[in-house]
PDB file of N, CA and C in Angstrom:
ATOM      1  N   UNK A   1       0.851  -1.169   0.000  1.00  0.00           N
ATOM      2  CA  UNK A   1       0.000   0.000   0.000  1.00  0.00           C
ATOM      3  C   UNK A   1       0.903   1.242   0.000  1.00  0.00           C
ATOM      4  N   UNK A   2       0.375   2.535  -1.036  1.00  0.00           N
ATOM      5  CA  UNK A   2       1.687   3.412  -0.600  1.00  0.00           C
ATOM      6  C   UNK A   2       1.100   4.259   0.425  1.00  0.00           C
ATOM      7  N   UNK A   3       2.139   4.818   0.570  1.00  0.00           N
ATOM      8  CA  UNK A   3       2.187   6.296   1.752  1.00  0.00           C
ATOM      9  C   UNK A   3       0.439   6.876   1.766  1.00  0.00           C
ATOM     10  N   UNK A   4       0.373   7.432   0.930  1.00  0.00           N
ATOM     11  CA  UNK A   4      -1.182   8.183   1.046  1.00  0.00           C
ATOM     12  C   UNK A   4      -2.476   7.143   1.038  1.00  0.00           C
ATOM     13  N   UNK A   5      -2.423   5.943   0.651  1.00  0.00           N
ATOM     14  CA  UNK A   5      -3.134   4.811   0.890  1.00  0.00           C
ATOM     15  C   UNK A   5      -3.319   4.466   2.096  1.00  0.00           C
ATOM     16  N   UNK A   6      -2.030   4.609   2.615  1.00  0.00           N
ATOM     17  CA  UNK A   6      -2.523   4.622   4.582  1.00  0.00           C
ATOM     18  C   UNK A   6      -2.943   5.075   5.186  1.00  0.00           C
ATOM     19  N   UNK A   7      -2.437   6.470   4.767  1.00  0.00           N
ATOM     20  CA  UNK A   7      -2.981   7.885   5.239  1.00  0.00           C
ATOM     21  C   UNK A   7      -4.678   8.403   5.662  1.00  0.00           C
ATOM     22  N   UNK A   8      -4.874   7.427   4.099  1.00  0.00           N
ATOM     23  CA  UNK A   8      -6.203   7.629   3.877  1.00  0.00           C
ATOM     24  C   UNK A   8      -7.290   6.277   4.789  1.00  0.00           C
ATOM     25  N   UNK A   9      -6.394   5.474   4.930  1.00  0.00           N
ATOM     26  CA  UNK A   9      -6.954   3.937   5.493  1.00  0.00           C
ATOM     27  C   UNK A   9      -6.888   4.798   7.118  1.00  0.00           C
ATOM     28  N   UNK A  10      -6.006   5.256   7.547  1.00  0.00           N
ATOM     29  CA  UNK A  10      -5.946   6.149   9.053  1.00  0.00           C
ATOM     30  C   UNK A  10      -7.113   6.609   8.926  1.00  0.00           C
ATOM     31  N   UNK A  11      -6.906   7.879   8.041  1.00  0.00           N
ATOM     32  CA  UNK A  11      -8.605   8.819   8.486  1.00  0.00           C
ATOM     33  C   UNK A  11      -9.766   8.407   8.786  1.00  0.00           C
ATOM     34  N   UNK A  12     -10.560   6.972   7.855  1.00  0.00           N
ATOM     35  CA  UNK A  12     -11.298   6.133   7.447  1.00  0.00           C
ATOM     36  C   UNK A  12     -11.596   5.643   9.419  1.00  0.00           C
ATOM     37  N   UNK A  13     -10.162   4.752   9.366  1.00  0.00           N
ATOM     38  CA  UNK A  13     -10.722   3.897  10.666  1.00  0.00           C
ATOM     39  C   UNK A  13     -10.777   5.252  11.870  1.00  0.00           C
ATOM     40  N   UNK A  14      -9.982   6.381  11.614  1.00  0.00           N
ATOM     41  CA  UNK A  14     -10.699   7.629  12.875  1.00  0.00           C
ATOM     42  C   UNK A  14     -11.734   8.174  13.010  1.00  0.00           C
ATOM     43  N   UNK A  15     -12.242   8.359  11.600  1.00  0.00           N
ATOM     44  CA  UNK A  15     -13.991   8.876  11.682  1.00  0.00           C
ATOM     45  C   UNK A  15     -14.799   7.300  11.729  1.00  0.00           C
ATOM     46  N   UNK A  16     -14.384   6.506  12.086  1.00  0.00           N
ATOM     47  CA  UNK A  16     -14.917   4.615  12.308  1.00  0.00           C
ATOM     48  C   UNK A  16     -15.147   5.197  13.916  1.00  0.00           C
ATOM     49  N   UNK A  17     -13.845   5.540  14.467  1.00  0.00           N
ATOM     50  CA  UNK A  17     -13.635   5.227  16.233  1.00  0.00           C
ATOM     51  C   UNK A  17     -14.783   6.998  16.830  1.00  0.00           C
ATOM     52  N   UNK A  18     -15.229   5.809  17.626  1.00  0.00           N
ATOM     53  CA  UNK A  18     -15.859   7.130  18.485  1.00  0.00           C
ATOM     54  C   UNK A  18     -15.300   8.087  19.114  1.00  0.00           C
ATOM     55  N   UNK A  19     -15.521   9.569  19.218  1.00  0.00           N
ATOM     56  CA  UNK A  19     -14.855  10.529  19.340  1.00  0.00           C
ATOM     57  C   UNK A  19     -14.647  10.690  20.798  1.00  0.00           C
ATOM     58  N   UNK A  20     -13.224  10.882  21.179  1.00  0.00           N
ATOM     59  CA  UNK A  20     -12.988  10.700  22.877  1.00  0.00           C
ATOM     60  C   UNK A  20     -13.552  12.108  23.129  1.00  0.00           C
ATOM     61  N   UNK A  21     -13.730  13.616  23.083  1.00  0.00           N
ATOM     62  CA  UNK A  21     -13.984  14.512  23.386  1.00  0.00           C
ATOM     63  C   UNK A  21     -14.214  14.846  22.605  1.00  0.00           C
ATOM     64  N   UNK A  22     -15.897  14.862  22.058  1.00  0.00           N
ATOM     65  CA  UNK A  22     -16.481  15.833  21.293  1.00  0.00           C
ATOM     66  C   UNK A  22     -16.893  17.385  20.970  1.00  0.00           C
ATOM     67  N   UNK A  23     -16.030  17.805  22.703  1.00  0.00           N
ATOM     68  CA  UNK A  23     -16.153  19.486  22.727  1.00  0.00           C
ATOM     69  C   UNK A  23     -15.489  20.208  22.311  1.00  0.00           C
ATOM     70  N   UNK A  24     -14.419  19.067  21.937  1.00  0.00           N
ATOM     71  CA  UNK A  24     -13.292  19.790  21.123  1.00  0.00           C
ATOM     72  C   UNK A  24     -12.849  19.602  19.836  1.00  0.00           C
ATOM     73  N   UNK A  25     -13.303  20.594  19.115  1.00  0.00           N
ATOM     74  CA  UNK A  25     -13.180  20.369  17.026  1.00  0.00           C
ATOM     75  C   UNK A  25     -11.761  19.606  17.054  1.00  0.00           C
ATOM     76  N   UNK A  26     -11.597  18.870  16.375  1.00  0.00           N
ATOM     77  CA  UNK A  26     -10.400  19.108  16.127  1.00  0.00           C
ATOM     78  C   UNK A  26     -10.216  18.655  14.375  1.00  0.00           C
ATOM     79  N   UNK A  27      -9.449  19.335  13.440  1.00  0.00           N
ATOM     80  CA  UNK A  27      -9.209  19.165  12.401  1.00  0.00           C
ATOM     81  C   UNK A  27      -8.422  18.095  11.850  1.00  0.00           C
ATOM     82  N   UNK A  28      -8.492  17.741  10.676  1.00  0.00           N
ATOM     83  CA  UNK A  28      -8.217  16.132  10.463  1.00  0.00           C
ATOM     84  C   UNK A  28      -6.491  16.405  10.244  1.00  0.00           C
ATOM     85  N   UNK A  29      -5.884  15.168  11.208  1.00  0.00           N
ATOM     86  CA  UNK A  29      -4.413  15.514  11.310  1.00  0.00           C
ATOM     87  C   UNK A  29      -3.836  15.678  12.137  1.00  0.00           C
ATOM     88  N   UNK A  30      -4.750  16.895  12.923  1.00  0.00           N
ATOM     89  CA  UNK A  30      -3.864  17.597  14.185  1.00  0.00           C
ATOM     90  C   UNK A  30      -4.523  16.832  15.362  1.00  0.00           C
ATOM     91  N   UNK A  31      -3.983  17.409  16.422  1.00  0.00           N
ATOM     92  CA  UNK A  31      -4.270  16.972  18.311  1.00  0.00           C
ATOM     93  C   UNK A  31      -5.191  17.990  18.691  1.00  0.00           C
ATOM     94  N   UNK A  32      -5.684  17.548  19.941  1.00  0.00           N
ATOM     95  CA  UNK A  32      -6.644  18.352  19.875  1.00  0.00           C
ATOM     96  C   UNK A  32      -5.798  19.809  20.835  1.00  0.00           C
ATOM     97  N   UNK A  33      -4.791  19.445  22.062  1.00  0.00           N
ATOM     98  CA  UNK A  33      -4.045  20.695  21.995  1.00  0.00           C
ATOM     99  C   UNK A  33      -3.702  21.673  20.687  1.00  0.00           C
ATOM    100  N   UNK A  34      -3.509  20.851  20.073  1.00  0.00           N
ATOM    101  CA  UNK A  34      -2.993  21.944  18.127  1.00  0.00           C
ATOM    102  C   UNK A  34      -3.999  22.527  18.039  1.00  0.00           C
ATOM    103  N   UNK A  35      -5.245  22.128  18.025  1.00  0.00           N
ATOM    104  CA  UNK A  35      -6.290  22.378  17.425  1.00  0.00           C
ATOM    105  C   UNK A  35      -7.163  23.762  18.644  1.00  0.00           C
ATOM    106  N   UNK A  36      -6.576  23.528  19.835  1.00  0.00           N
ATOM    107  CA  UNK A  36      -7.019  24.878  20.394  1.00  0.00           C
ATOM    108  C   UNK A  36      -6.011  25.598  20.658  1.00  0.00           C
ATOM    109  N   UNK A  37      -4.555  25.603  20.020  1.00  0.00           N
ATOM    110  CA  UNK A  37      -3.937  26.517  20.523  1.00  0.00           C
ATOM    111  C   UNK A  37      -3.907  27.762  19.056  1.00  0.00           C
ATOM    112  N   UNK A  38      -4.856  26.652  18.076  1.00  0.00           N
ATOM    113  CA  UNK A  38      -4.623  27.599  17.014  1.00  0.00           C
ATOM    114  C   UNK A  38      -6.256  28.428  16.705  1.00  0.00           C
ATOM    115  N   UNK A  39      -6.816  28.312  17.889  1.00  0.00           N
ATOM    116  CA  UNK A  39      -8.637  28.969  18.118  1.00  0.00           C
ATOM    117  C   UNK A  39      -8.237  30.231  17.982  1.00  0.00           C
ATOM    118  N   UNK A  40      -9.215  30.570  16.987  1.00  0.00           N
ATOM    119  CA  UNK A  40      -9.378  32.552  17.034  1.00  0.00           C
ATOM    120  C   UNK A  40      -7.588  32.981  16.275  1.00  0.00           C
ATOM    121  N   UNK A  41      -6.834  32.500  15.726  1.00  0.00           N
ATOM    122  CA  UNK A  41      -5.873  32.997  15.418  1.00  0.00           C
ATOM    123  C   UNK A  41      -6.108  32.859  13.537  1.00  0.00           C
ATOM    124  N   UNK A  42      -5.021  33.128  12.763  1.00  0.00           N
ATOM    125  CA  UNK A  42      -5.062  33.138  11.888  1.00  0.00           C
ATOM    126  C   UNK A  42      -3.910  33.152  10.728  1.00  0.00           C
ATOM    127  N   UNK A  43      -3.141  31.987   9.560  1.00  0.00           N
ATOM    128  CA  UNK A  43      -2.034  32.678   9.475  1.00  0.00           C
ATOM    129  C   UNK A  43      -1.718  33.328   8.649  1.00  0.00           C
ATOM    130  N   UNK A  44      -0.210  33.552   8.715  1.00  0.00           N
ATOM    131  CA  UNK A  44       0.485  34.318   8.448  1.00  0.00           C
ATOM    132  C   UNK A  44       1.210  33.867   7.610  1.00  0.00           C
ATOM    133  N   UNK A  45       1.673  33.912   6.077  1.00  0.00           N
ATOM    134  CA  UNK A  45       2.659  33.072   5.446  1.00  0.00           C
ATOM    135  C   UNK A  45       3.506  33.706   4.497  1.00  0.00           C
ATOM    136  N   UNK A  46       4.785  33.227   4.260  1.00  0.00           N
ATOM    137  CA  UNK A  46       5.612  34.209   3.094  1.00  0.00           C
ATOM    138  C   UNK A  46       6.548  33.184   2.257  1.00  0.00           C
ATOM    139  N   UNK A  47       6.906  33.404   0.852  1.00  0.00           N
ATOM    140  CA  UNK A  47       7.432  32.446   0.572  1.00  0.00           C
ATOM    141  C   UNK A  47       9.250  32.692   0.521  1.00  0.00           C
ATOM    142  N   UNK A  48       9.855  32.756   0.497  1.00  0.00           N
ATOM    143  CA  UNK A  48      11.389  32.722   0.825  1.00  0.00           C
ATOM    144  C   UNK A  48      12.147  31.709   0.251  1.00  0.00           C
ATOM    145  N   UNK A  49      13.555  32.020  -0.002  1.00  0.00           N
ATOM    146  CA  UNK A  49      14.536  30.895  -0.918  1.00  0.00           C
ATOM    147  C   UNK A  49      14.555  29.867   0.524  1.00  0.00           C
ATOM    148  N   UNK A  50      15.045  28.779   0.014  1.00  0.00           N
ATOM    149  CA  UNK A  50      15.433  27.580   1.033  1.00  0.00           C
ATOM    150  C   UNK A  50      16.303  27.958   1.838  1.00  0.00           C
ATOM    151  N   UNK A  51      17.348  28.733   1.941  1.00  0.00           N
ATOM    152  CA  UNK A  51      18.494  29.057   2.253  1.00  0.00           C
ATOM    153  C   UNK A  51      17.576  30.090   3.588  1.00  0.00           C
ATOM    154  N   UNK A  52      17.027  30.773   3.585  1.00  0.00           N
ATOM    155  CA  UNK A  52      16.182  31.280   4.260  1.00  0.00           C
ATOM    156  C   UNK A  52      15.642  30.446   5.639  1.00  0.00           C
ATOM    157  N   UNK A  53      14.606  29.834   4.827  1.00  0.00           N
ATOM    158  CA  UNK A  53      14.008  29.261   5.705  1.00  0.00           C
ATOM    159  C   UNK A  53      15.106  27.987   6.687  1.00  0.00           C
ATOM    160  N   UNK A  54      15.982  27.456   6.130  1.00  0.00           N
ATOM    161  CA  UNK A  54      17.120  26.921   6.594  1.00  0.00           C
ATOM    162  C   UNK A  54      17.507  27.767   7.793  1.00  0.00           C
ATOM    163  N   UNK A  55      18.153  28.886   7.319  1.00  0.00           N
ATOM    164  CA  UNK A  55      18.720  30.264   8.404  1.00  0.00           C
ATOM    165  C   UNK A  55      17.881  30.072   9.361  1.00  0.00           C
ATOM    166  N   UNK A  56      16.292  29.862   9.284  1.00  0.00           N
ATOM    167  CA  UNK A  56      15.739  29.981  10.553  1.00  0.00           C
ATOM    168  C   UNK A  56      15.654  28.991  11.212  1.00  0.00           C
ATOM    169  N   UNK A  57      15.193  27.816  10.645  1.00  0.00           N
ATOM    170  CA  UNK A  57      15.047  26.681  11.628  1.00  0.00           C
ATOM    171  C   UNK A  57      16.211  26.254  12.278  1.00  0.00           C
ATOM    172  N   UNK A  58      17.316  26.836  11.740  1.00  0.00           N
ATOM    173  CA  UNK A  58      18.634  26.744  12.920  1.00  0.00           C
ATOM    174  C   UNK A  58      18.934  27.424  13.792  1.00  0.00           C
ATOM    175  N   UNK A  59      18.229  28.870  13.428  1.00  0.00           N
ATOM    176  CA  UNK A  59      18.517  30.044  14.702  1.00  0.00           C
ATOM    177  C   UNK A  59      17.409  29.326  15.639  1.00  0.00           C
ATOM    178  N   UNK A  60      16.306  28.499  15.249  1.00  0.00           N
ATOM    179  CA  UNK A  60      15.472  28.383  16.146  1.00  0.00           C
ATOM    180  C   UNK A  60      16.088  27.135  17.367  1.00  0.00           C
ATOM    181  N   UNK A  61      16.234  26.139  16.339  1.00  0.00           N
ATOM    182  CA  UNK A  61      16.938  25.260  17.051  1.00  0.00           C
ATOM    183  C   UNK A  61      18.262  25.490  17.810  1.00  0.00           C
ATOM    184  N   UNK A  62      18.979  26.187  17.484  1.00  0.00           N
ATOM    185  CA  UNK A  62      20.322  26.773  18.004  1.00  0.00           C
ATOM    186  C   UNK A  62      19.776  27.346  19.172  1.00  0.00           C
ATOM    187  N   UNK A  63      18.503  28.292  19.521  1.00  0.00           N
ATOM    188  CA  UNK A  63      17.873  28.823  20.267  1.00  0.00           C
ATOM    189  C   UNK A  63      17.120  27.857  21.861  1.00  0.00           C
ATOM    190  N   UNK A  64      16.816  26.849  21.112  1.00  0.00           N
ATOM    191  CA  UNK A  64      15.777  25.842  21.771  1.00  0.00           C
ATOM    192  C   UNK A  64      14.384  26.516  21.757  1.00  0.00           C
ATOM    193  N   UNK A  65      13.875  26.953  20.881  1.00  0.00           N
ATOM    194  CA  UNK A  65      12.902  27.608  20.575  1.00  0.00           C
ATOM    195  C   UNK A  65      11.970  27.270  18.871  1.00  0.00           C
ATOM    196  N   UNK A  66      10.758  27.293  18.798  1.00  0.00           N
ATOM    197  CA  UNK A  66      10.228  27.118  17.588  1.00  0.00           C
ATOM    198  C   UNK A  66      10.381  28.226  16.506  1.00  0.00           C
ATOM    199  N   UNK A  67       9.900  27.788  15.176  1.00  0.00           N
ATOM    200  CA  UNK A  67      10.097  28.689  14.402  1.00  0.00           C
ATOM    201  C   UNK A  67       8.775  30.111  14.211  1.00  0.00           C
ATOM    202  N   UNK A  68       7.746  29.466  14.664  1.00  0.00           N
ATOM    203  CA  UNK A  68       6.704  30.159  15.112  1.00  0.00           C
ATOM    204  C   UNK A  68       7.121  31.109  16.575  1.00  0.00           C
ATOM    205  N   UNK A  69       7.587  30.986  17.336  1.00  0.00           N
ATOM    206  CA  UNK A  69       8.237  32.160  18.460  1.00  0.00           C
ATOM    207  C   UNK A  69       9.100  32.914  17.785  1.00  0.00           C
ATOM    208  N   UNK A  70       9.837  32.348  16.867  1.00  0.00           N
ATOM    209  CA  UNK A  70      10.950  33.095  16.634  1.00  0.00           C
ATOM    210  C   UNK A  70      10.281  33.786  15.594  1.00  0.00           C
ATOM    211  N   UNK A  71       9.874  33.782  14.670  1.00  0.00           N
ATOM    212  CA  UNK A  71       9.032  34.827  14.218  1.00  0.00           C
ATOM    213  C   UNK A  71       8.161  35.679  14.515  1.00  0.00           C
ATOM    214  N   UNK A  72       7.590  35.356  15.317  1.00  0.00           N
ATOM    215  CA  UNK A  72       6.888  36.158  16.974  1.00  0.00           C
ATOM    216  C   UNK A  72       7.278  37.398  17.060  1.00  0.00           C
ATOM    217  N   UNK A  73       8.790  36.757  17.504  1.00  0.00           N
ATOM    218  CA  UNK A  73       9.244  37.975  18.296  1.00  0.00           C
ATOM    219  C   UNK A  73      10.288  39.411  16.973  1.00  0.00           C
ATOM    220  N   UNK A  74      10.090  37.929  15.623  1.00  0.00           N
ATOM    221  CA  UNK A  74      10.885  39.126  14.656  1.00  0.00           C
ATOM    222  C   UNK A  74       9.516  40.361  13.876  1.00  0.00           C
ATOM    223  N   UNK A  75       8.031  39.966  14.552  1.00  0.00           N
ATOM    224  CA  UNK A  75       7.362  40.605  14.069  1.00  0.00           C
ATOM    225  C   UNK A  75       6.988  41.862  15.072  1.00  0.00           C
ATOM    226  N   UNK A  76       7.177  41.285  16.540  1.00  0.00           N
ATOM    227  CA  UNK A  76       6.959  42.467  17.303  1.00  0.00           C
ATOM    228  C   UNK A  76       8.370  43.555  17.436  1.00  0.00           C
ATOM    229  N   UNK A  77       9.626  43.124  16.959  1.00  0.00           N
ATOM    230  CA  UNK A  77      10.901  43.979  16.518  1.00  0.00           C
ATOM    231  C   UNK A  77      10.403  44.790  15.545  1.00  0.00           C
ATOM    232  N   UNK A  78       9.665  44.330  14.562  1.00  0.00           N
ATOM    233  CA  UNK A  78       9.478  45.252  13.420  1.00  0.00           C
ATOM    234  C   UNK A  78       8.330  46.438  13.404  1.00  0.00           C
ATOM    235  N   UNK A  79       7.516  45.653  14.217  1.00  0.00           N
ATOM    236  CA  UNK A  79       6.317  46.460  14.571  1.00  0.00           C
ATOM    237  C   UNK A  79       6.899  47.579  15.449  1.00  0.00           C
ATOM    238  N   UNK A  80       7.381  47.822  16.377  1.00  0.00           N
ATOM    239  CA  UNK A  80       8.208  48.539  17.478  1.00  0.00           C
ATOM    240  C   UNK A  80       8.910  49.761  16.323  1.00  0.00           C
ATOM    241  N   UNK A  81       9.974  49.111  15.830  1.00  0.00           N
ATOM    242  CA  UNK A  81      10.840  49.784  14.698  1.00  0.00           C
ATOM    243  C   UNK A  81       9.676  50.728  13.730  1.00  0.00           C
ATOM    244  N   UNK A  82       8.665  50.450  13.555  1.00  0.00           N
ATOM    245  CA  UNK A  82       7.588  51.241  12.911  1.00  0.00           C
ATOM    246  C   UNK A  82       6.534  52.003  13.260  1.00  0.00           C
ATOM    247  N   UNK A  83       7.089  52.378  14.897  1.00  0.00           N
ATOM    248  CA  UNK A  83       6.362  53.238  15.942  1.00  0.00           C
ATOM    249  C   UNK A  83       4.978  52.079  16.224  1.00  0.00           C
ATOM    250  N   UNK A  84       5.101  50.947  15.730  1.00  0.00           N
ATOM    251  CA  UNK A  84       3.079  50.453  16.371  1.00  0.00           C
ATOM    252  C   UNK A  84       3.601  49.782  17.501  1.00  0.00           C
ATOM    253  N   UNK A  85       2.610  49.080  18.144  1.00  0.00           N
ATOM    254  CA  UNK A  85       2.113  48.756  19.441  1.00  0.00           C
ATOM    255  C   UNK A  85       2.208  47.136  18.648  1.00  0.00           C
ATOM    256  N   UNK A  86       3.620  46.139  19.583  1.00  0.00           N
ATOM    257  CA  UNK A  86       3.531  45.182  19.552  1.00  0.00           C
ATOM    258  C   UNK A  86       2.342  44.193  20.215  1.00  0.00           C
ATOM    259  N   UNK A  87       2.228  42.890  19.254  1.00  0.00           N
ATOM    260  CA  UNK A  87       1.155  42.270  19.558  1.00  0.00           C
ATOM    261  C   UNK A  87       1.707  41.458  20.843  1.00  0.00           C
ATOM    262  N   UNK A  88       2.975  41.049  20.576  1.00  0.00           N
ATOM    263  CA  UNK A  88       3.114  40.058  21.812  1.00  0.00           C
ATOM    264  C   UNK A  88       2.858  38.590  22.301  1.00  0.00           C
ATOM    265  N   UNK A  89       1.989  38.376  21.088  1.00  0.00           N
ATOM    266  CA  UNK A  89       1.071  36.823  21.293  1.00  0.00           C
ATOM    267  C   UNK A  89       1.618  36.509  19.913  1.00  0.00           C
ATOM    268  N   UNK A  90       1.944  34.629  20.066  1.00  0.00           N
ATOM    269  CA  UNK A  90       2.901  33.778  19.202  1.00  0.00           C
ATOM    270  C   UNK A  90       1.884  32.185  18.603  1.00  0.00           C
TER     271      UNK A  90
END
């Protein structure tokens, strides 16, 4: 069977299994922590050379930190630098 054949055989037998906590949506894929830490938010995306996105996931990891904080905090630098009122929330 390949890769997405399973994938798809997964989803199948999860909407089969009865739902352990139905108060909480959760979208096909994610946990249900994922799934409320991303409530009421919305994203944000840019496309960049590889070399880029490389640069970051090492400052992040070099950091012990995600790449989502670390962009966080390069958006409330910029916001600051442009006289606004950082958001603060990651």
């Amino acid at each position: 069977m390949s890769k997405f054949g399973a994938m798809k055989q997964q989803r199948a037998e999860r909407a089969k299994a009865p739902e352990s906590n139905p108060a909480v949506p959760v979208s096909e894929g994610a946990t249900a922590s994922r799934a409320a830490a991303r409530q009421g938010k919305k994203a944000v995306s840019a496309y960049f050379s590889p070399e880029v996105s490389r640069g970051l996931n090492i400052l992040a990891a070099e950091n012990g930190t995600t790449l989502q904080a670390l962009l966080g905090e390069a958006i409330d630098l910029l916001m600051r630098q442009y006289g606004k009122h950082p958001f603060g929330e990651r």
